[in-house]
N, C-alpha and C. Protein backbone atom coordinates (compact mmCIF):
# COMPACT_ATOMS: atom_id res chain seq x y z
N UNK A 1 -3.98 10.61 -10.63
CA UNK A 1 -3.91 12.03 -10.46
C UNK A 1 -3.66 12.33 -8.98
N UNK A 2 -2.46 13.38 -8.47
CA UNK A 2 -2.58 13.48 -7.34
C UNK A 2 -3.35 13.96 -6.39
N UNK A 3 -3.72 14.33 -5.10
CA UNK A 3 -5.04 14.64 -4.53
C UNK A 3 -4.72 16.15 -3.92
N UNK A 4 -3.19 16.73 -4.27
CA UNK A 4 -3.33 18.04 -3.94
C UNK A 4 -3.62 18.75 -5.46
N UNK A 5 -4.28 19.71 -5.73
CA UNK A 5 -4.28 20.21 -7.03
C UNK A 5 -2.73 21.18 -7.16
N UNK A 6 -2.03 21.76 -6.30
CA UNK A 6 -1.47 22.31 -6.79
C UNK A 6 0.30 21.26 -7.48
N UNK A 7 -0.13 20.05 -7.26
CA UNK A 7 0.90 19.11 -8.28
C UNK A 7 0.49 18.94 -9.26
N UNK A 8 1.31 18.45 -10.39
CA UNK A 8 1.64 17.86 -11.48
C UNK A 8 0.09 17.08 -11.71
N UNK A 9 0.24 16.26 -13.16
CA UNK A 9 -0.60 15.17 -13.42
C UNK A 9 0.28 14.17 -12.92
N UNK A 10 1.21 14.15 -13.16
CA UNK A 10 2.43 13.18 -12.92
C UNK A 10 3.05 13.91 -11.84
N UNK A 11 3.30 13.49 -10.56
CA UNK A 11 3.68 13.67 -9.29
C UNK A 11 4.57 13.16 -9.18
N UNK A 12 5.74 13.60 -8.58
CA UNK A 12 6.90 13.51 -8.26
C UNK A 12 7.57 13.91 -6.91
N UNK A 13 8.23 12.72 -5.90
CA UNK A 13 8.20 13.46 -4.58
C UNK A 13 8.87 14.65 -4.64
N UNK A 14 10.33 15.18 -5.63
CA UNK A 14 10.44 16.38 -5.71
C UNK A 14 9.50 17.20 -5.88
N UNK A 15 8.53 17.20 -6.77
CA UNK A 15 7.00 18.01 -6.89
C UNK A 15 6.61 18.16 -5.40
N UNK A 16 6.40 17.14 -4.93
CA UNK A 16 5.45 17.26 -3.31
C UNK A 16 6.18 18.35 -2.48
N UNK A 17 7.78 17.55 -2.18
CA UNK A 17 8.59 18.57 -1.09
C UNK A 17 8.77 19.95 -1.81
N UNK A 18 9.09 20.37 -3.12
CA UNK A 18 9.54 21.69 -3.63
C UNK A 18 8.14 22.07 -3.40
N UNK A 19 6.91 21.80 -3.36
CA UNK A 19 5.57 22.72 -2.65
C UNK A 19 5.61 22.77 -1.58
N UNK A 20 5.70 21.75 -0.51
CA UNK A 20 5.64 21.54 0.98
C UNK A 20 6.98 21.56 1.37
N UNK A 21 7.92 22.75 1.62
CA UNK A 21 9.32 22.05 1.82
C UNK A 21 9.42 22.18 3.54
N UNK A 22 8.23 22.27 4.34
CA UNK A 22 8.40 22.45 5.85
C UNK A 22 8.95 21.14 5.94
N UNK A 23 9.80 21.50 7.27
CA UNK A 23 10.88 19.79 7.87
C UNK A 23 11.53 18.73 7.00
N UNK A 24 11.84 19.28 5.39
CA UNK A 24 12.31 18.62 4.62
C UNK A 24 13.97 18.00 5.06
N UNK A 25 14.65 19.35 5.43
CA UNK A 25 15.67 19.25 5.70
C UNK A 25 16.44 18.13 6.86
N UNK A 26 15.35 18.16 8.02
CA UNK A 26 15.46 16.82 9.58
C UNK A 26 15.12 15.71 8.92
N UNK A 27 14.11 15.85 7.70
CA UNK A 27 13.81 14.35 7.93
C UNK A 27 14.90 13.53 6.23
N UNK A 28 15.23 14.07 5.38
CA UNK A 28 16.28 14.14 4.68
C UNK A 28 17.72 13.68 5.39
N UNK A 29 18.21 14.52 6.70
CA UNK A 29 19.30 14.10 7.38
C UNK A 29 18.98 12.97 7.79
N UNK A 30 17.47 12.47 8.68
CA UNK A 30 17.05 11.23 9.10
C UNK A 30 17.52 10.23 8.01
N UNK A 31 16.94 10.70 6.88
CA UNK A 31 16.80 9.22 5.88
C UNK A 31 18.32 9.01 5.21
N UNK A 32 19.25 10.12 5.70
CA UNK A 32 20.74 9.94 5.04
C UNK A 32 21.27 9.03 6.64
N UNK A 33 20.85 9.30 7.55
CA UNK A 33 21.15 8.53 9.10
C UNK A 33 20.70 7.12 8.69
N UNK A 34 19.61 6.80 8.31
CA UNK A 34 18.99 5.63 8.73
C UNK A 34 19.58 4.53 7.26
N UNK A 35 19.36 5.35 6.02
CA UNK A 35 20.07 4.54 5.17
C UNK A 35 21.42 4.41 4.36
N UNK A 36 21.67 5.45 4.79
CA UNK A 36 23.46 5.81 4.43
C UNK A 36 24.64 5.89 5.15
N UNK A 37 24.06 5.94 6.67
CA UNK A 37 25.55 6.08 7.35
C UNK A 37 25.53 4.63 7.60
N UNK A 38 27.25 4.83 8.15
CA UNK A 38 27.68 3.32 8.51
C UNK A 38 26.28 2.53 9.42
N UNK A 39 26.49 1.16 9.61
CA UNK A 39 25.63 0.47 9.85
C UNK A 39 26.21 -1.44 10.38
N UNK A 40 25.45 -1.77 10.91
CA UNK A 40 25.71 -3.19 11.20
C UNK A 40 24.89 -3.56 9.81
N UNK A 41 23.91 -3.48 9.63
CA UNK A 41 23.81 -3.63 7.98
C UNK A 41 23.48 -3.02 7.08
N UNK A 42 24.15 -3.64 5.95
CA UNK A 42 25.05 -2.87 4.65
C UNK A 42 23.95 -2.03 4.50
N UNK A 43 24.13 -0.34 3.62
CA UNK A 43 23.19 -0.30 2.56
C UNK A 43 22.55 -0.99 1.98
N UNK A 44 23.03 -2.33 1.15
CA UNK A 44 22.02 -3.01 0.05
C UNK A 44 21.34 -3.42 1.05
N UNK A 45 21.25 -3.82 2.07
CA UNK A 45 20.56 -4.43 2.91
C UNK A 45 19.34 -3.41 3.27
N UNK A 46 19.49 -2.58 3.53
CA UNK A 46 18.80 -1.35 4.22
C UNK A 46 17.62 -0.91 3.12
N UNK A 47 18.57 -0.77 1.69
CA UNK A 47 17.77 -0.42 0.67
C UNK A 47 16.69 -1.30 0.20
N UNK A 48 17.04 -2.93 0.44
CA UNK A 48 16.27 -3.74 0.35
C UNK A 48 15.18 -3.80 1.50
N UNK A 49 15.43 -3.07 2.88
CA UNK A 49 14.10 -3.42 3.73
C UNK A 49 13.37 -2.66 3.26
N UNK A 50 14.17 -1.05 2.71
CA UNK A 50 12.91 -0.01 2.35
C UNK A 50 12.27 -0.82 1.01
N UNK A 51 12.90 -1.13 -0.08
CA UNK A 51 12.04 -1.78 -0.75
C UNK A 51 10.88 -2.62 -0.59
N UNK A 52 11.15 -3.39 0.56
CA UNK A 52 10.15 -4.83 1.08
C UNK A 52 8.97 -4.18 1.37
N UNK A 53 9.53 -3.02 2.55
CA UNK A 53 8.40 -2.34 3.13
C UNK A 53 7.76 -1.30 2.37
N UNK A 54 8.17 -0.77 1.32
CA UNK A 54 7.06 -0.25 -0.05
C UNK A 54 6.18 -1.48 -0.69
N UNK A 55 6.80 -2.83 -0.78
CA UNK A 55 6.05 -3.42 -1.75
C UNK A 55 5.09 -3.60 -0.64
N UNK A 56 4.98 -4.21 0.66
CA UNK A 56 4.10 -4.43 1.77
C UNK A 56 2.75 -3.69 1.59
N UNK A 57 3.50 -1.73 1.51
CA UNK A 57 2.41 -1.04 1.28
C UNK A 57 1.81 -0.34 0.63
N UNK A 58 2.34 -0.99 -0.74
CA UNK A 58 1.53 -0.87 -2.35
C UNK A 58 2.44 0.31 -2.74
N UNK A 59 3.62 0.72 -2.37
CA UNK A 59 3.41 2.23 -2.71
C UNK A 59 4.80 1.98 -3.76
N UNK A 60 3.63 2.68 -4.69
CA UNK A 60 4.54 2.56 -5.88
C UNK A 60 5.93 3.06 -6.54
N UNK A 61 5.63 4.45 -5.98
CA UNK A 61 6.89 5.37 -5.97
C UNK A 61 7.93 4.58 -5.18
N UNK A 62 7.76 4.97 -4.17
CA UNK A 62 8.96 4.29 -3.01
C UNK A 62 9.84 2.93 -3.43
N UNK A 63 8.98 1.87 -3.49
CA UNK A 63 9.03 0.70 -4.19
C UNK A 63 10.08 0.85 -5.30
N UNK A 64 9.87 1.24 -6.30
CA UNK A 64 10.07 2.05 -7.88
C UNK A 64 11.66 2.67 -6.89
N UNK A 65 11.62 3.18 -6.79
CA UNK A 65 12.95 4.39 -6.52
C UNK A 65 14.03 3.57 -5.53
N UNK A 66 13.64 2.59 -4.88
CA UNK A 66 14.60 2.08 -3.66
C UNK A 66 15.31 0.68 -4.33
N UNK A 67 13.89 0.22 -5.15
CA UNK A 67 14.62 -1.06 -6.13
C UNK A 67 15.74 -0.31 -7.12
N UNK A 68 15.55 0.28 -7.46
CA UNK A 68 16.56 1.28 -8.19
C UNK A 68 17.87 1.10 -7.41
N UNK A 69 18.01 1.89 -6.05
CA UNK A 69 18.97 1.66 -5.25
C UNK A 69 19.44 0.66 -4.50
N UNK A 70 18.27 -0.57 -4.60
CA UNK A 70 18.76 -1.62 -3.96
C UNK A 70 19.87 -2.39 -5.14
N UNK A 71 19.20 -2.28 -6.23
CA UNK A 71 19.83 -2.77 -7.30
C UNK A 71 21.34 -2.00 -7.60
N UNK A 72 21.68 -0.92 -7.44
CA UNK A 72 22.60 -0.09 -7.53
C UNK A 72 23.71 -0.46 -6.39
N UNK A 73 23.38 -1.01 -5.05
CA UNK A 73 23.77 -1.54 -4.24
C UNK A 73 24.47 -3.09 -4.48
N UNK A 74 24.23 -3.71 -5.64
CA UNK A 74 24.48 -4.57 -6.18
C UNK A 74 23.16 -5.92 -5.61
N UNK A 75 21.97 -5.84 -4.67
CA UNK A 75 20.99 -7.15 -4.91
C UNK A 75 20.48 -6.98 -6.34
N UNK A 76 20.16 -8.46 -6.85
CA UNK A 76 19.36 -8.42 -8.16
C UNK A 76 18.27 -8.27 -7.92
N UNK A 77 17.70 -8.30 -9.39
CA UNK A 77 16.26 -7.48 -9.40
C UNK A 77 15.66 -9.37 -9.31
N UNK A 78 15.96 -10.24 -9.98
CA UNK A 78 15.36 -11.16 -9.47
C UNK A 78 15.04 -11.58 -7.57
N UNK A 79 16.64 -11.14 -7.37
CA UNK A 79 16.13 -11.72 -5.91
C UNK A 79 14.90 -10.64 -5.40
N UNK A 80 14.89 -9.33 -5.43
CA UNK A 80 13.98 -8.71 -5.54
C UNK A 80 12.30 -8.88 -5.88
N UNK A 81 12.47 -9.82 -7.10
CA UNK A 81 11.35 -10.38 -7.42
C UNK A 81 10.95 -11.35 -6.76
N UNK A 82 12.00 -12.21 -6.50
CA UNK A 82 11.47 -13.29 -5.81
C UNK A 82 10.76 -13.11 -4.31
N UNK A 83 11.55 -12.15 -3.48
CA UNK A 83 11.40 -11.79 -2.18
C UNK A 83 10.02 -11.01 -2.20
N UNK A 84 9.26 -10.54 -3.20
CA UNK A 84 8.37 -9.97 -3.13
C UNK A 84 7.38 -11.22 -3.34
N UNK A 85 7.57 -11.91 -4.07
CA UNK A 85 6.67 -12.88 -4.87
C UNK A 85 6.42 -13.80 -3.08
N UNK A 86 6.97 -14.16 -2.58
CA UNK A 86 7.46 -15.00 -1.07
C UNK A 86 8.57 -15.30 -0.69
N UNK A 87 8.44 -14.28 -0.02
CA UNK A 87 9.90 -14.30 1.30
C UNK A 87 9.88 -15.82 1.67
N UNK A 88 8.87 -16.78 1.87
CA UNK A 88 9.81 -17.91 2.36
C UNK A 88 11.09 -18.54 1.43
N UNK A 89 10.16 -18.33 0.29
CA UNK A 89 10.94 -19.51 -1.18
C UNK A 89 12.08 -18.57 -1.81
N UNK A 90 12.00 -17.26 -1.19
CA UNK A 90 13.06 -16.37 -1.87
C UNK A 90 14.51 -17.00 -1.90
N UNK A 91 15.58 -17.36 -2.97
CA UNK A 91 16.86 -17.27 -2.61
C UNK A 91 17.98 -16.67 -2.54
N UNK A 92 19.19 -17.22 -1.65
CA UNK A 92 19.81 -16.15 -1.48
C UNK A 92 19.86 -15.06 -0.35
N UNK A 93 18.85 -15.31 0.40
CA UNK A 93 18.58 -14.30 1.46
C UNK A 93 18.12 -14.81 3.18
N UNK A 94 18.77 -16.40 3.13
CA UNK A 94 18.97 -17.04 3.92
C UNK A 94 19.10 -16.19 5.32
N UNK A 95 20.25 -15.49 5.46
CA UNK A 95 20.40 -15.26 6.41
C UNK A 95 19.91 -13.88 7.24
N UNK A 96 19.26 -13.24 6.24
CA UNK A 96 18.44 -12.00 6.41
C UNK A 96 17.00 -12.44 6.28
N UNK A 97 16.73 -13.58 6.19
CA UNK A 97 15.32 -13.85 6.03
C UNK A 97 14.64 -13.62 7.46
N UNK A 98 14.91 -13.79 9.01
CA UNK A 98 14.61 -13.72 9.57
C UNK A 98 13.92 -11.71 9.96
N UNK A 99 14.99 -11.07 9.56
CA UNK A 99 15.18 -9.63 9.39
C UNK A 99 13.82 -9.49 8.71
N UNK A 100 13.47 -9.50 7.74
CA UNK A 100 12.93 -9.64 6.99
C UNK A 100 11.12 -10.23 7.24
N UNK A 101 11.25 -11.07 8.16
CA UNK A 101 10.38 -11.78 8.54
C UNK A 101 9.70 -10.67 9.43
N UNK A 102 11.18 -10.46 10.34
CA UNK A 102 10.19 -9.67 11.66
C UNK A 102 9.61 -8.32 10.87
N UNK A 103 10.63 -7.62 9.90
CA UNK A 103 10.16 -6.22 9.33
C UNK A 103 8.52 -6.41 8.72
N UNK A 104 8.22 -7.97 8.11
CA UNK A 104 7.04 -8.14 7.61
C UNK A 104 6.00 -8.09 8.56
N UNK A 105 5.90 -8.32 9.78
CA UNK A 105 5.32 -8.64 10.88
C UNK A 105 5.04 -7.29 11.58
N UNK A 106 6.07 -6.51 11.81
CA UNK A 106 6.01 -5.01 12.29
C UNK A 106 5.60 -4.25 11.49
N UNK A 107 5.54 -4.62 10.11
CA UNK A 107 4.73 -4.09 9.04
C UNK A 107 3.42 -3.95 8.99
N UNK A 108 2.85 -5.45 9.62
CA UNK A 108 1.25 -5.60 9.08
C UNK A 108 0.78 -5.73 10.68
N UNK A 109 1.25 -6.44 11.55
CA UNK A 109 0.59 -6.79 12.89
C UNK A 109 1.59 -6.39 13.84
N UNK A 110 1.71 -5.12 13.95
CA UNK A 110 3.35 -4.73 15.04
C UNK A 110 2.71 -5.14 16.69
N UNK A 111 1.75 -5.35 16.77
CA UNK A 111 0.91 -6.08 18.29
C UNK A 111 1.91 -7.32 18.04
N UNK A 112 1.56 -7.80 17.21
CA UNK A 112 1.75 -9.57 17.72
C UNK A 112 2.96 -10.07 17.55
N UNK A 113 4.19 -9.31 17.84
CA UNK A 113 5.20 -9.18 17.48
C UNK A 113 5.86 -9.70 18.68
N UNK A 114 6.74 -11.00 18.98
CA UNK A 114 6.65 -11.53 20.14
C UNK A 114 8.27 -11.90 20.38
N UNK A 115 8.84 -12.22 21.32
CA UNK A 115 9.96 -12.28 21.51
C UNK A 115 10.83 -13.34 21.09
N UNK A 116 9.94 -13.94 20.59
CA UNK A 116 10.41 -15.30 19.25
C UNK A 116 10.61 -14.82 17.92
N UNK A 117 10.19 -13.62 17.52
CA UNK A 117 10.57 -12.99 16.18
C UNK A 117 11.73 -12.62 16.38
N UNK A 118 11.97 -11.40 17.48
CA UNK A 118 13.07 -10.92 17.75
C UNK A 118 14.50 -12.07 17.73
N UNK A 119 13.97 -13.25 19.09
CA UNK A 119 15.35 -14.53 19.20
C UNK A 119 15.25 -15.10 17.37
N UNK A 120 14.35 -15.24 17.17
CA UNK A 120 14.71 -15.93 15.39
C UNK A 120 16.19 -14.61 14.64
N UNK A 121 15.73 -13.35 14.85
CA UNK A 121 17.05 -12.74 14.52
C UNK A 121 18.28 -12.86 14.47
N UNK A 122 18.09 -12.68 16.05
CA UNK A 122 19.76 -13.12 16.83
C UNK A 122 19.89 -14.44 15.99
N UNK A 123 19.10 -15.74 16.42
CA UNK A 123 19.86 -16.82 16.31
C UNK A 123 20.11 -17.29 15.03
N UNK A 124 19.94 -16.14 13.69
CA UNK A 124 20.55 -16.16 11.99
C UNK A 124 22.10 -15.11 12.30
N UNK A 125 22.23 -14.84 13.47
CA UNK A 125 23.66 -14.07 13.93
C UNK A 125 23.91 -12.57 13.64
N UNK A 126 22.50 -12.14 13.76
CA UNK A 126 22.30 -10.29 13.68
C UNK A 126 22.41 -10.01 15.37
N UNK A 127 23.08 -8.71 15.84
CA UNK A 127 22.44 -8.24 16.66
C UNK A 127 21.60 -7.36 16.54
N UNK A 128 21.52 -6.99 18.37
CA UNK A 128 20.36 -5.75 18.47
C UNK A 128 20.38 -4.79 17.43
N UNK A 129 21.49 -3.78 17.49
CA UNK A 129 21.94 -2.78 16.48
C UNK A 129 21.07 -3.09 15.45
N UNK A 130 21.54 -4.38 14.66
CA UNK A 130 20.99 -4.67 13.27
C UNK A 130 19.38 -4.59 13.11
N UNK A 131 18.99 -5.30 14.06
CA UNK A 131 17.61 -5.57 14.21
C UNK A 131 16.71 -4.25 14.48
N UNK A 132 17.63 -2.97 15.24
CA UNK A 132 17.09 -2.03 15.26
C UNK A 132 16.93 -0.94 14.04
N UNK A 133 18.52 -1.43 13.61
CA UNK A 133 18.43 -0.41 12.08
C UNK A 133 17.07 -0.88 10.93
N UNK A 134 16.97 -2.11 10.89
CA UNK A 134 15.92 -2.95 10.27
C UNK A 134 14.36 -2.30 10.81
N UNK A 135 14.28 -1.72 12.23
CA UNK A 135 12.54 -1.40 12.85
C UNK A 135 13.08 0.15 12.50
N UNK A 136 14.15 0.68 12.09
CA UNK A 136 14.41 1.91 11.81
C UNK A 136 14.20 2.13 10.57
N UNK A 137 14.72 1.48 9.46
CA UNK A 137 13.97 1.81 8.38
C UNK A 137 12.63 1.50 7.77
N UNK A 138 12.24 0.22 8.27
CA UNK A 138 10.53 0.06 8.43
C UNK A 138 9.84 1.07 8.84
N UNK A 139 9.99 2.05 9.64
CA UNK A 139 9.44 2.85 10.54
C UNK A 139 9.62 4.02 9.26
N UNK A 140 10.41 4.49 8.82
CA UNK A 140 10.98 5.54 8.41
C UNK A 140 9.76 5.65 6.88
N UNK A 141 10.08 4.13 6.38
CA UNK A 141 9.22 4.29 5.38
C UNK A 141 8.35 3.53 5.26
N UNK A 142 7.40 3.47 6.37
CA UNK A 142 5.97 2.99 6.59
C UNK A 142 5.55 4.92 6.93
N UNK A 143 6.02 5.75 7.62
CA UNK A 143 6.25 7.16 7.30
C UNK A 143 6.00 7.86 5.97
N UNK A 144 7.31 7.80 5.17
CA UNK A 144 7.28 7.94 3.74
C UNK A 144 6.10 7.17 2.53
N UNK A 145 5.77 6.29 2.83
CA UNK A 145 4.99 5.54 1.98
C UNK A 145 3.47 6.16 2.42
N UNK A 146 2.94 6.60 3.67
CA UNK A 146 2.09 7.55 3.67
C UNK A 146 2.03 8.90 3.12
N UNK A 147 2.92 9.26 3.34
CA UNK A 147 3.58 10.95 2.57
C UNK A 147 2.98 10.73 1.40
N UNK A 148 3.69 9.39 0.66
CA UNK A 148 3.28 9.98 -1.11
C UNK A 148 2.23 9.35 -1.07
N UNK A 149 1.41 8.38 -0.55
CA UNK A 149 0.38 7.59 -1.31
C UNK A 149 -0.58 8.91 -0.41
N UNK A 150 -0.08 9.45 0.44
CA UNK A 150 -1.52 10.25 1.25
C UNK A 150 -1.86 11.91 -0.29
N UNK A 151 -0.56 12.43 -0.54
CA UNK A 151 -0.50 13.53 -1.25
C UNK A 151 -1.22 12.86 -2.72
N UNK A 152 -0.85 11.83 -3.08
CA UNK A 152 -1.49 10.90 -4.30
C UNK A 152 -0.13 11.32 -5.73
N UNK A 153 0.85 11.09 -4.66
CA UNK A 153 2.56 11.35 -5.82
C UNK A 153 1.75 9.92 -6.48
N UNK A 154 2.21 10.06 -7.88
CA UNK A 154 1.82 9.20 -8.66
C UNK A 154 2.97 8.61 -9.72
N UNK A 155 3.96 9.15 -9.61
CA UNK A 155 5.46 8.87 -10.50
C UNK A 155 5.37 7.28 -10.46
N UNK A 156 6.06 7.05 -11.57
CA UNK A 156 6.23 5.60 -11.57
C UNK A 156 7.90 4.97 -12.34
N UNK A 157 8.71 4.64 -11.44
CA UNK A 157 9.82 4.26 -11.95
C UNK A 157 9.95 3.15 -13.32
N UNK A 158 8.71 2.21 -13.23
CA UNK A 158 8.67 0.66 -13.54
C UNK A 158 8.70 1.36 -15.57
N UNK A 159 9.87 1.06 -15.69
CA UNK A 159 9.87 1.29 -17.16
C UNK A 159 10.41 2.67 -17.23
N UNK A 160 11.06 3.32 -16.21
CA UNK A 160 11.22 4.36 -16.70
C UNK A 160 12.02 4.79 -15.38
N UNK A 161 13.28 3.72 -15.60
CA UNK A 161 14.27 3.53 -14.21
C UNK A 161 15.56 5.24 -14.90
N UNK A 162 15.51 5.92 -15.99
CA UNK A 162 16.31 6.75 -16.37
C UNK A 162 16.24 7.73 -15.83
N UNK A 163 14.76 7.85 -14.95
CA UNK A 163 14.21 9.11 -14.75
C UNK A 163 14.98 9.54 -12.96
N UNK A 164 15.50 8.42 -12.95
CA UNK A 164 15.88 8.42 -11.14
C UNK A 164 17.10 8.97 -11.42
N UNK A 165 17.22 10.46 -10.42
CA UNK A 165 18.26 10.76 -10.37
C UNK A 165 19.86 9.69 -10.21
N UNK A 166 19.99 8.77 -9.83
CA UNK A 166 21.01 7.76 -9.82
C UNK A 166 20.93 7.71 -10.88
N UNK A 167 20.39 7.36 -11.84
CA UNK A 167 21.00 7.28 -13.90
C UNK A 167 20.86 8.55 -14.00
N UNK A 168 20.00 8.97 -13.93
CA UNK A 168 19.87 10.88 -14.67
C UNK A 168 21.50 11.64 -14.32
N UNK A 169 21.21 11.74 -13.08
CA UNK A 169 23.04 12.16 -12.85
C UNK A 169 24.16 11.21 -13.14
N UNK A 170 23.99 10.22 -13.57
CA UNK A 170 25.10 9.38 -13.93
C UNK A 170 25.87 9.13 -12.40
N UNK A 171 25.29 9.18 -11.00
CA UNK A 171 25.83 9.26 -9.65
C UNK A 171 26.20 8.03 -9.17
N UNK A 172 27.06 8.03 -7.97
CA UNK A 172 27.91 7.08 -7.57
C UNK A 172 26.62 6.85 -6.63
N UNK A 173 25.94 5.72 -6.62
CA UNK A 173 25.03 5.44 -5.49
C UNK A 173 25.30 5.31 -3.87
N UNK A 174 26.88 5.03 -3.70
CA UNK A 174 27.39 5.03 -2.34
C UNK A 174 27.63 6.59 -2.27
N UNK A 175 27.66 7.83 -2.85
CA UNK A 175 27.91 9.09 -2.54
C UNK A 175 26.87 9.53 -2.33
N UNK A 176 25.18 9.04 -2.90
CA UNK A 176 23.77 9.54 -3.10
C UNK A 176 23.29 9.86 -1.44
N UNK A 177 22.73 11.26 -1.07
CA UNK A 177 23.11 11.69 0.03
C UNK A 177 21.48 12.43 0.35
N UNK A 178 20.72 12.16 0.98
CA UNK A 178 19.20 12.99 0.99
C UNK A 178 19.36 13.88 1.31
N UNK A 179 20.74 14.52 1.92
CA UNK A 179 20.20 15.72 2.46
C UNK A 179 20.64 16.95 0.93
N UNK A 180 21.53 16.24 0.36
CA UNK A 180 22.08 16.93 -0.90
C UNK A 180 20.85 17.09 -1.84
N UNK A 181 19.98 16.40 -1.86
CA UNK A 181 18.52 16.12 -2.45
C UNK A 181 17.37 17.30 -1.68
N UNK A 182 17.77 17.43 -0.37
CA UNK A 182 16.77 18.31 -0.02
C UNK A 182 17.24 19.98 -0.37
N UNK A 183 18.50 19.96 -0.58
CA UNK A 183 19.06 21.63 -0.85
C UNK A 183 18.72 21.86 -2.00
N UNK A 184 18.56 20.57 -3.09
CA UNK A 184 18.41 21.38 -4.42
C UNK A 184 17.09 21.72 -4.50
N UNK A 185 16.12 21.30 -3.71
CA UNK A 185 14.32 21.08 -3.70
C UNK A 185 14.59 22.64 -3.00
N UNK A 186 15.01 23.22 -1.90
CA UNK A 186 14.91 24.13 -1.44
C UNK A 186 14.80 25.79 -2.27
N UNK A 187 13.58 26.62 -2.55
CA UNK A 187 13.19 27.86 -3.25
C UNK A 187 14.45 28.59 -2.91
């Protein structure tokens, strides 16, 4: 049940923002900046850190809605599984594993985060850029993953992947745009 009363039983981040729609609109353009515009890495890539960094911090929604799009992006849901299950033994993700490594690290202990995480990056052949878009979407939704788990959004994709606007609209996932998401939430 969520912890504002004036949501749903079933919470939905549209539910949250169409009540709270203050700064929907900046931080919507943010999350169309950070995971949709061009990039040193891809979308699927991007969609997969936000995924990593939901499963990191339990949050179910986020998690639920980004595997959706990571998957739409074309990663499988196994590698997905696997990368959740342990990033070391995960395959397939060789060369983002380092990415990955550091996002886990800036995730749980961003202190001890040392300039050997960072050179492990580079030397799998990412640059800065990359490595920054990577502490950019960690950041973004270590953000977001407080939003809903703080409001107590309670939606749950897992079994009920139809409900995500990407199948519901039948939408091109490379056209899927947050800020187009925040105009329709807007009274």
């Amino acid at each position: 049940m969520p912890f504002l009363p004036s949501l749903p039983e079933t919470a939905h981040l549209s539910d949250l923002l169409g009540q709270f729609p203050r700064g929907i609109e900046p931080l919507m353009a943010y999350t169309d900046a950070v995971l949709r515009d061009d990039g040193e890495l891809s979308i699927a890539e991007r969609e997969l850190i936000a995924t990593y960094t939901s499963a990191l911090n339990a949050c179910t929604f986020c998690y639920g809605a980004h595997k959706i799009y990571a998957k739409a992006f074309g990663i499988s849901e196994q590698l997905i599984d696997e990368m959740i299950a342990d990033i070391s033994t995960a395959q397939g993700i060789d060369k983002l594993r380092p990415v990955l490594a550091y996002v886990q690290k800036l995730n749980t202990l961003p202190a001890k985060l040392v300039q050997a995480d960072a050179d492990a990056v580079f030397a799998a052949g990412w640059s800065e850029q990359a490595l920054y878009e990577a502490v950019q979407v960690n950041a973004l939704f270590n953000m977001m993953n407080r939003i809903i788990e703080g409001a107590g959004v309670n939606f749950d994709y897992a079994g009920n992947e139809a409900a995500h606007s990407l199948n519901r609209d039948a939408g091109d996932a490379a056209s899927h745009r947050y800020s187009t998401y925040a105009k329709r939430l807007k009274p």
